[in-house]
Protein backbone atom coordinates (compact mmCIF):
# COMPACT_ATOMS: atom_id res chain seq x y z
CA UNK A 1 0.00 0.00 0.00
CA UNK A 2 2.65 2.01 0.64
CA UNK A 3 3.86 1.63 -2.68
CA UNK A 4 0.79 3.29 -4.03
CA UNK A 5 0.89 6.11 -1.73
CA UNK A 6 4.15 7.30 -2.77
CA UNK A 7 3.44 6.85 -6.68
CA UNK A 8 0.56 9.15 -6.03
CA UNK A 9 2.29 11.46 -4.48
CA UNK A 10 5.07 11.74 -7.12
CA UNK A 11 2.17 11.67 -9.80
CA UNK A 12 1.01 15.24 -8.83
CA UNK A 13 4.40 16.96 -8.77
CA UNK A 14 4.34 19.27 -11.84
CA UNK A 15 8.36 18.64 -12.78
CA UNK A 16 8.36 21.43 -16.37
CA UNK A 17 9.29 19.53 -19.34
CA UNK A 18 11.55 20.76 -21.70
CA UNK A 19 10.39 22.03 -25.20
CA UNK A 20 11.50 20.06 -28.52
CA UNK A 21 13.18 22.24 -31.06
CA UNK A 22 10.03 21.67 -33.08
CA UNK A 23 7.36 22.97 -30.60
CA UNK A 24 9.59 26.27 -30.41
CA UNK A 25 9.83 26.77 -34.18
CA UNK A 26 6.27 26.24 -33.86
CA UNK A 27 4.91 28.68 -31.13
CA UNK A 28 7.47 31.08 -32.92
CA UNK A 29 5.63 30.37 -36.44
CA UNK A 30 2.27 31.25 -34.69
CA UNK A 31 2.94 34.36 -33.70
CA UNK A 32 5.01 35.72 -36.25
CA UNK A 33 2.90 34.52 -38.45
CA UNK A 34 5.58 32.74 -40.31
CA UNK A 35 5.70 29.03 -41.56
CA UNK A 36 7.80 26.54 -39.09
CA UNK A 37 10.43 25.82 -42.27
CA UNK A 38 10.77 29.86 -42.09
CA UNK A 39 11.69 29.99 -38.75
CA UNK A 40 13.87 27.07 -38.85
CA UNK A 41 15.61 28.84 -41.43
CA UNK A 42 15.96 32.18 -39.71
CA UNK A 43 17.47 29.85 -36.44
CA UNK A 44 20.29 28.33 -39.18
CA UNK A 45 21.41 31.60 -40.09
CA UNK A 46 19.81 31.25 -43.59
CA UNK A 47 17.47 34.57 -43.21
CA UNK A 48 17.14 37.12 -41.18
CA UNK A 49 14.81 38.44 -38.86
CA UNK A 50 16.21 39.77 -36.02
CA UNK A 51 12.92 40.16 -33.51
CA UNK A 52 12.02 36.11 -34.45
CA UNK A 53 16.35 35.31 -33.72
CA UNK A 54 16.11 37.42 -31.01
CA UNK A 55 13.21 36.16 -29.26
CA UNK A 56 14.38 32.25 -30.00
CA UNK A 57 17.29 32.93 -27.93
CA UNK A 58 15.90 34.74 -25.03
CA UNK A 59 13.26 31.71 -25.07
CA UNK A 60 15.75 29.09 -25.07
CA UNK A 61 17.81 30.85 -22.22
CA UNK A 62 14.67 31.36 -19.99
CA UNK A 63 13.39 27.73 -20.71
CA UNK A 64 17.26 26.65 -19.69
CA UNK A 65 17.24 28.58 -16.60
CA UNK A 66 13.70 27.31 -15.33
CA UNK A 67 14.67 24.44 -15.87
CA UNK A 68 18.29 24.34 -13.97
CA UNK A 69 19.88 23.83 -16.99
CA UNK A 70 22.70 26.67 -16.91
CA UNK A 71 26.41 25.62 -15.36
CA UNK A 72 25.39 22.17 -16.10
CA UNK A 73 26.73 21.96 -19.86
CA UNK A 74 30.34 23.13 -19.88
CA UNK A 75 30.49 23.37 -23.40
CA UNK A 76 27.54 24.87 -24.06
CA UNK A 77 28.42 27.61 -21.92
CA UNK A 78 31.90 28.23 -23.30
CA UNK A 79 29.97 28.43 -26.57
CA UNK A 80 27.95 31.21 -25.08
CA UNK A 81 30.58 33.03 -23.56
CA UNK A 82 32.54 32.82 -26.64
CA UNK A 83 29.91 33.76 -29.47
CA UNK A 84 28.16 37.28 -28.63
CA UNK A 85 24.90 36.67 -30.10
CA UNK A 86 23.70 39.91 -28.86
C-alpha cells in the first residue's frame, strides 16, 4: 500500500518539461505569423529576422534557466561566452 501512496504522491508533482526544437519553431511560427520551415531557417542563419532570432534565444535561455539547466553543460556555456549573439 505504501507503494501506491508514494506513486501518487510523485504523480502530482508538476516537474516542467523541456520544449522540442520543433514545438519552439512552432509557437514562434504562430505568432510571427511565419511558416515553421521559415523559422527554422531564420534559427540556421539562412534569413534574417532579427525580432524572431532574437526572441528564440531569449526563449531558449529562460526555458534553460527554469529548468536548472545553466552551469550544467560546460560546453555549451563556453559556446555562449565565446559567441556574442547579442
Amino acid at each position: 500500500m505504501s507503494d501506491t501512496k508514494d506513486m501518487t504522491e510523485n504523480s502530482t508533482l508538476q516537474i516542467p518539461k523541456r520544449k522540442k526544437p520543433e514545438e519552439i519553431v512552432k509557437i514562434l511560427a504562430d505568432k510571427y505569423g511565419l511558416s515553421e520551415r521559415q523559422v527554422q531557417r531564420i534559427i540556421s542563419g539562412d534569413s534574417e529576422n532579427e525580432q524572431v532570432f532574437s526572441e528564440y534565444q531569449t526563449y531558449t535561455e529562460l526555458h534553460n534557466e527554469l529548468l536548472g539547466l545553466v552551469g550544467q553543460n560546460k560546453l555549451l556555456d563556453a559556446i555562449n561566452k565565446a559567441v556574442p549573439f547579442n
